[in-house]
C-alpha atoms as a PDB file:
ATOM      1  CA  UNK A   1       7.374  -4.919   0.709  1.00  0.00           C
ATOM      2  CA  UNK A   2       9.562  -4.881  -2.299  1.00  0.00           C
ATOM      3  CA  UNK A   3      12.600  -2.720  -3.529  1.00  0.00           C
ATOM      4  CA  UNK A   4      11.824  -0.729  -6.839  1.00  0.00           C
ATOM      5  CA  UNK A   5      15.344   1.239  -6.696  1.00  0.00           C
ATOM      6  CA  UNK A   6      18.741  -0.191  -5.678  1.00  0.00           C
ATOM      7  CA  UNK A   7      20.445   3.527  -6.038  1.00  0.00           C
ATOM      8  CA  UNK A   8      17.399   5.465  -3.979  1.00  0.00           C
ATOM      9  CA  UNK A   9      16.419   2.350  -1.494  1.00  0.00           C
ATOM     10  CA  UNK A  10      13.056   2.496  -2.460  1.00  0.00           C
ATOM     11  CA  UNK A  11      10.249   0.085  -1.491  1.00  0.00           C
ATOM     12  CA  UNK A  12       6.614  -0.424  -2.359  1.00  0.00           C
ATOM     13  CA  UNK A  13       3.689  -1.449   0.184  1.00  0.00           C
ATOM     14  CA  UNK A  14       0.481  -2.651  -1.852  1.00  0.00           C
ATOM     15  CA  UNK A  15      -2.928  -0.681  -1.067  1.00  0.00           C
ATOM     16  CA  UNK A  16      -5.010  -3.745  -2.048  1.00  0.00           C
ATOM     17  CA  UNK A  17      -8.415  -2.723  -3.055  1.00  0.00           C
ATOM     18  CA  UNK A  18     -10.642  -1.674  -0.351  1.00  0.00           C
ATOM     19  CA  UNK A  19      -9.044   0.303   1.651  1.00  0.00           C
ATOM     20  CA  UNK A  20     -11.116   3.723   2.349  1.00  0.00           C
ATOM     21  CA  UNK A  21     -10.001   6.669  -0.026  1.00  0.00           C
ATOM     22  CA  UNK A  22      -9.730   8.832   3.608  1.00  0.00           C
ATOM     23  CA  UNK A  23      -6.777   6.434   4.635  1.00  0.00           C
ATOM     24  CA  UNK A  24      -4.522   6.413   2.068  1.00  0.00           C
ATOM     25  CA  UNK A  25      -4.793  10.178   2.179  1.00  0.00           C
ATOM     26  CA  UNK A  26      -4.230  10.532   5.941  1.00  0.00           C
ATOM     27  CA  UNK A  27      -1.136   7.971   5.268  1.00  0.00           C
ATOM     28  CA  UNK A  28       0.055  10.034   2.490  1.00  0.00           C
ATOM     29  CA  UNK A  29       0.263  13.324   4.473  1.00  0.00           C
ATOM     30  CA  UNK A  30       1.313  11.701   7.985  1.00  0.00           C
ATOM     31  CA  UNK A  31       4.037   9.813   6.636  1.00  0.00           C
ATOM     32  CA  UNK A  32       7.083  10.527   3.961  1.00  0.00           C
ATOM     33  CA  UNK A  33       5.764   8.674   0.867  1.00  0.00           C
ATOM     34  CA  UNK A  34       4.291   8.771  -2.361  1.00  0.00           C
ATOM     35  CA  UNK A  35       1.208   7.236  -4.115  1.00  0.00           C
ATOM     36  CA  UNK A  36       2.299   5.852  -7.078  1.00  0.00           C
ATOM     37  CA  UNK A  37       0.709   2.796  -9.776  1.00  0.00           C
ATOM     38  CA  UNK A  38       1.478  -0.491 -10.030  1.00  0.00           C
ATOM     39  CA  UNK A  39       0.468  -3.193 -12.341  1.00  0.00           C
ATOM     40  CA  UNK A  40       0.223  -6.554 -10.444  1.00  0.00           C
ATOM     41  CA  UNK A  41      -0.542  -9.930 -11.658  1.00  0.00           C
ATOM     42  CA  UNK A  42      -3.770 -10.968  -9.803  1.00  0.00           C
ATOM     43  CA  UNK A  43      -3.738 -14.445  -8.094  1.00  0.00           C
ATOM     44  CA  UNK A  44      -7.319 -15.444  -6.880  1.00  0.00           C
ATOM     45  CA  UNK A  45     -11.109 -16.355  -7.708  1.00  0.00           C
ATOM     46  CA  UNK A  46     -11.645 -16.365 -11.405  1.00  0.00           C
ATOM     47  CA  UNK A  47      -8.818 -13.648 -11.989  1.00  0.00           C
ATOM     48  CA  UNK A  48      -5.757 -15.758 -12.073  1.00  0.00           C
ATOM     49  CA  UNK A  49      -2.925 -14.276 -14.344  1.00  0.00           C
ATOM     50  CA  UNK A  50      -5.139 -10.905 -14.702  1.00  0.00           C
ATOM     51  CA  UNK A  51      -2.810  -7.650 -14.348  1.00  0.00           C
ATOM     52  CA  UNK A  52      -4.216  -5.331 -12.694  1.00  0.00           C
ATOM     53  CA  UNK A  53      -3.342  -1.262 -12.186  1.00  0.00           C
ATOM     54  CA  UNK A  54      -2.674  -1.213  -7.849  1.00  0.00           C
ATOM     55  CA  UNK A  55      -1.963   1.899  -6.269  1.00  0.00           C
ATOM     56  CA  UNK A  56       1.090   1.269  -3.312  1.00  0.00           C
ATOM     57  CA  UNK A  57       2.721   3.693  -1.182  1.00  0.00           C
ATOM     58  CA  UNK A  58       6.151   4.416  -2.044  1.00  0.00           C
ATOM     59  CA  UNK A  59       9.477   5.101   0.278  1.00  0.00           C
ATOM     60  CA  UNK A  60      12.152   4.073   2.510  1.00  0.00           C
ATOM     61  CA  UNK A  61      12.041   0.733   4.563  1.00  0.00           C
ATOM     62  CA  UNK A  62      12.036   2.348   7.789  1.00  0.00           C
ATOM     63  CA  UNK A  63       8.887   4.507   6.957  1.00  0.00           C
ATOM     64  CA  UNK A  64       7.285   1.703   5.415  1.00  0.00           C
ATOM     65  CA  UNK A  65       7.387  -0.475   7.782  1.00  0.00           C
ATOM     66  CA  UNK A  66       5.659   2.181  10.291  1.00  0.00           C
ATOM     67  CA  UNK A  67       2.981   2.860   7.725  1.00  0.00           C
ATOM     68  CA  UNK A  68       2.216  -0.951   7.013  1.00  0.00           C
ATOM     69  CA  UNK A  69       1.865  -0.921  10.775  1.00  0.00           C
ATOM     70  CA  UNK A  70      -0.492   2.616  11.155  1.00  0.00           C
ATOM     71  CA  UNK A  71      -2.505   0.944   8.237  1.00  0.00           C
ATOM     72  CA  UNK A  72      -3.425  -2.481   9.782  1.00  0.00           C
ATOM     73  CA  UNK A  73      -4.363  -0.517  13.308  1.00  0.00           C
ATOM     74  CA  UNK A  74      -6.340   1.684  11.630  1.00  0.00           C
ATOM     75  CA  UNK A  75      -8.035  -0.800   9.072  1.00  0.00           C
ATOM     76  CA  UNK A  76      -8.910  -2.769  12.269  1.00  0.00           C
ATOM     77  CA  UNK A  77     -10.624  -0.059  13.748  1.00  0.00           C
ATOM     78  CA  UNK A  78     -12.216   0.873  10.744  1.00  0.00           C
ATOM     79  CA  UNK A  79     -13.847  -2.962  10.722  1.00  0.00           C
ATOM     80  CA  UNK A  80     -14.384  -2.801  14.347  1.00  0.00           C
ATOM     81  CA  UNK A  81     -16.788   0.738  13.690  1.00  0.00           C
ATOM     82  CA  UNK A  82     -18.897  -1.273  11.137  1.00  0.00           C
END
């Protein structure tokens, strides 16, 4: 999680690719934040140094920390389906 906003006490959570479409939609409705972009250096495979255009949820500590939560449980059961 990192703060974008020392005046609004905003924070970014990645959404590293992968994650189904129908999630970050059910996050973005369930939960008080917004979608926004995010260029990110990539770090892995043959991509190191690459920036790359992320998409991350954006919006107060306290409600990110419940949707990083909500999004591993339901990423898990999303594997655990396949």
């Amino acid at each position: 999680m990192e703060q974008v906003g020392k005046e609004e006490q905003q924070y970014d959570i990645l959404i590293l690719p992968g994650v189904p479409q129908k999630l970050i939609v059910d996050i973005s409705e369930k939960f008080d934040v917004s979608i926004v972009e995010r260029k990110e250096k990539i770090k892995f495979a043959n991509m190191d140094g690459d920036e790359r255009e992320l998409l991350a949820f954006r919006g107060k500590k306290e409600i990110l920390e419940q949707v990083e939560k909500y999004m591993i449980e339901q990423l898990n059961d999303f594997v655990r389906e396949k």
